[in-house]
Protein backbone atom coordinates (compact mmCIF):
# COMPACT_ATOMS: atom_id res chain seq x y z
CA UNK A 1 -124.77 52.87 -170.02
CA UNK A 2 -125.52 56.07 -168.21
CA UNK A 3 -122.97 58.14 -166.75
CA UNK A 4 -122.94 58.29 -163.23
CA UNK A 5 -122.75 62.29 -161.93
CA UNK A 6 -121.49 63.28 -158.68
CA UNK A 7 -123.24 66.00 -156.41
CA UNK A 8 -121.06 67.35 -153.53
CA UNK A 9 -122.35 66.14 -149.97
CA UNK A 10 -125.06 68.82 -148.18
CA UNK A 11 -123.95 69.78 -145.36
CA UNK A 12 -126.16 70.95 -142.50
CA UNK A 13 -125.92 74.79 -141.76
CA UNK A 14 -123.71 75.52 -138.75
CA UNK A 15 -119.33 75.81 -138.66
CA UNK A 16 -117.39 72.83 -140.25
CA UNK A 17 -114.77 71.94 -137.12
CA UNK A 18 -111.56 70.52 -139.26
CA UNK A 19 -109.66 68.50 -137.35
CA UNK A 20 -106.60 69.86 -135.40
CA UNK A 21 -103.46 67.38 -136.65
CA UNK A 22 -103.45 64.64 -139.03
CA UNK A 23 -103.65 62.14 -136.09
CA UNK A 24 -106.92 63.37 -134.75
CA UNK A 25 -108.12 62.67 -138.39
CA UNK A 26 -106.66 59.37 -138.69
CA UNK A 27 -107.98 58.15 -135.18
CA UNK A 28 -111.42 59.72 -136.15
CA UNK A 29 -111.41 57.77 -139.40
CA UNK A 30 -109.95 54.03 -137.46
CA UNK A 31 -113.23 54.91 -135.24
CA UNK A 32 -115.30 55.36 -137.70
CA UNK A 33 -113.79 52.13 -139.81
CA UNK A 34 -114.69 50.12 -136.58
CA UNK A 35 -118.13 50.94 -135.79
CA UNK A 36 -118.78 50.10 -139.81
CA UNK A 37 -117.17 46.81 -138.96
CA UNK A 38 -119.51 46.32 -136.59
CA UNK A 39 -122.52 46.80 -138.46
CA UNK A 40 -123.21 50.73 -138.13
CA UNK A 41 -124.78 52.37 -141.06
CA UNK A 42 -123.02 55.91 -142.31
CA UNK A 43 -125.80 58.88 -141.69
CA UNK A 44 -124.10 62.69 -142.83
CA UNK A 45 -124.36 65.27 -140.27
CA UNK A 46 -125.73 62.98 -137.38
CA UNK A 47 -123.05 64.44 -134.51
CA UNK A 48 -122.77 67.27 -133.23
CA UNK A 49 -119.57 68.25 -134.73
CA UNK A 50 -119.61 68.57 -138.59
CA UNK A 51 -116.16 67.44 -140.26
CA UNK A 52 -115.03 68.81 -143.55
CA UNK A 53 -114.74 64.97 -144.81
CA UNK A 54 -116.07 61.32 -144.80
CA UNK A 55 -113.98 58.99 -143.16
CA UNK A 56 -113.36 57.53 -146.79
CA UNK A 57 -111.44 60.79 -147.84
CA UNK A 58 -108.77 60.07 -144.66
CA UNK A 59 -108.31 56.33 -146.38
CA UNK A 60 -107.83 57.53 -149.87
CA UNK A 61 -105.47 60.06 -149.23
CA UNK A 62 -103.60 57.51 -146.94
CA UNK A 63 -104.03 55.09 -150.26
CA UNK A 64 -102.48 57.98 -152.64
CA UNK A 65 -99.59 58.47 -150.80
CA UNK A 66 -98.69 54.95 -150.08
CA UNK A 67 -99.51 54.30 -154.24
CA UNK A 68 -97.81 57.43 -155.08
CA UNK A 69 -94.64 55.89 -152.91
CA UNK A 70 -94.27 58.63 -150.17
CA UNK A 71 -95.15 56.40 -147.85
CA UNK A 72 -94.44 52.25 -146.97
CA UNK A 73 -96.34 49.09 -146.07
CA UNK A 74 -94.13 49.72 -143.02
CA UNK A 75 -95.95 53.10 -142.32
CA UNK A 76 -99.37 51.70 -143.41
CA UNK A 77 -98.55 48.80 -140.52
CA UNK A 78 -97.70 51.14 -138.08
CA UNK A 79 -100.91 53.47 -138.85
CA UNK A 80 -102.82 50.53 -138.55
CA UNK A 81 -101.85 49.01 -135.74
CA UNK A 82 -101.89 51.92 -133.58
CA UNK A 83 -105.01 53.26 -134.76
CA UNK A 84 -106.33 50.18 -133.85
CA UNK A 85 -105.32 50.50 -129.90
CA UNK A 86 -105.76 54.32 -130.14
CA UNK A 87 -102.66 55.41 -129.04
CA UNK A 88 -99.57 57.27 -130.64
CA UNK A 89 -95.94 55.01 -130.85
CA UNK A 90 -93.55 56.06 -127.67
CA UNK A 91 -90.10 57.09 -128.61
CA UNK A 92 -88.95 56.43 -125.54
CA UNK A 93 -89.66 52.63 -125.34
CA UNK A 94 -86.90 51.21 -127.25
CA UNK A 95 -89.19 48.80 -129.44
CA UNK A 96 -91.31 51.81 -130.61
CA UNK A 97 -88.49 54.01 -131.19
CA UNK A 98 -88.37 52.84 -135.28
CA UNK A 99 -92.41 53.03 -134.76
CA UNK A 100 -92.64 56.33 -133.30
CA UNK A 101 -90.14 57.51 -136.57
CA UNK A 102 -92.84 55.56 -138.91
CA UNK A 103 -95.83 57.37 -137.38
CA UNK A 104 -94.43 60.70 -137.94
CA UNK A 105 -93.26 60.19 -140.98
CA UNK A 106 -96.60 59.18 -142.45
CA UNK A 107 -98.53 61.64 -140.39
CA UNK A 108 -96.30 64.61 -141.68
CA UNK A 109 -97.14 63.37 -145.33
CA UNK A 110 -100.95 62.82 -144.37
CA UNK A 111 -100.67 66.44 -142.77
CA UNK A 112 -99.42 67.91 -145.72
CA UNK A 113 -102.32 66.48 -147.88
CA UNK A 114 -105.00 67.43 -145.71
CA UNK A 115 -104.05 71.04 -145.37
CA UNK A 116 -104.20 71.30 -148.59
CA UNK A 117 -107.63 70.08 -148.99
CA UNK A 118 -108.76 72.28 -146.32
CA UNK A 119 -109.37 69.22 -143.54
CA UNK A 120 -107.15 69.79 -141.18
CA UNK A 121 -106.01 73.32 -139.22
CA UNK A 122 -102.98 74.43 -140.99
CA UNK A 123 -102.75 77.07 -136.83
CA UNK A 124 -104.13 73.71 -135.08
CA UNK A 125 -101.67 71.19 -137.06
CA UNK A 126 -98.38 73.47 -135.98
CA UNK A 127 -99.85 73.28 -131.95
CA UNK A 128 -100.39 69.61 -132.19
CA UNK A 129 -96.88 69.11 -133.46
CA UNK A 130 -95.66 70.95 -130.78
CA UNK A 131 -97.83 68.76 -128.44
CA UNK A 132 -96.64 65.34 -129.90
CA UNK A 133 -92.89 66.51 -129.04
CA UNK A 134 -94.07 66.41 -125.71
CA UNK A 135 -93.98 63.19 -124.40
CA UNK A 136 -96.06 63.34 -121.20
CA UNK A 137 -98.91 65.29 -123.10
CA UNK A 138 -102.34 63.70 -123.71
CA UNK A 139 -104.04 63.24 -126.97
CA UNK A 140 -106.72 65.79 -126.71
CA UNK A 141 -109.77 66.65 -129.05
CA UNK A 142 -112.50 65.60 -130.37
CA UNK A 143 -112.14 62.17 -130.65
CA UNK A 144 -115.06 60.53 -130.33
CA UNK A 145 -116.45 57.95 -133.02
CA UNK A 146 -117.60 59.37 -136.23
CA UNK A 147 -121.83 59.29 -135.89
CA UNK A 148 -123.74 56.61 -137.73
């Protein structure tokens, strides 16, 4: 059996745009997920913004932290769900007050991980914190659909 060898992905020549909070990354990636489910086809570099990642590298480090137990099924549920209807959890609606706690929690762990692998803004991830705690703010960035 032949070993398998991995090659790192090319990317095309231009600035790498990492993502400015953990949230932007995981709503990129629940884009992406979807238009896969529908039956698009992945094709590197195709947008005009090139990410430091595949949408597969926001899912595994999700997957490590849930299998290394710094996160719950509870936070994975609450990821889920509103990834799905691309929105962030309101605090002050009483039944997404334990939701909105969830979300943060999981997005400060997913934060902390992509920092470190150089996906996310460290100077953008401290802004958009200071965004979330503002309740009337938008979600802003680039958050169209990963390109297939």
């Amino acid at each position: 059996m032949t070993q398998q060898r991995l090659f790192p992905k090319p990317l095309r020549d231009g600035e790498v745009t990492l993502f400015a909070s953990a949230g932007q990354a995981w709503f990129w990636f629940v884009r992406c997920q979807a238009a896969r489910i529908e039956g698009a086809r992945v094709v590197a570099d195709a947008g005009d913004v090139t990410r430091p990642c595949d949408p597969d590298d926001i899912y595994n480090a999700v997957m490590r932290l849930w299998r290394g137990g710094e996160i719950g099924q509870a936070h994975l549920q609450v990821l889920e769900y509103y990834g799905t209807v691309e929105r962030v959890p309101d605090p002050r609606v009483i039944e997404e007050q334990r939701k909105a706690v969830l979300w943060d929690e999981a997005l400060a762990a997913l934060g902390n991980v992509l920092i470190r692998r150089n996906i996310v803004d460290p100077d953008g991830a401290a802004l958009a914190e200071d965004a979330e705690n503002d309740t009337d703010q938008e979600m802003q960035g680039d958050f169209m659909p990963c390109h297939f």
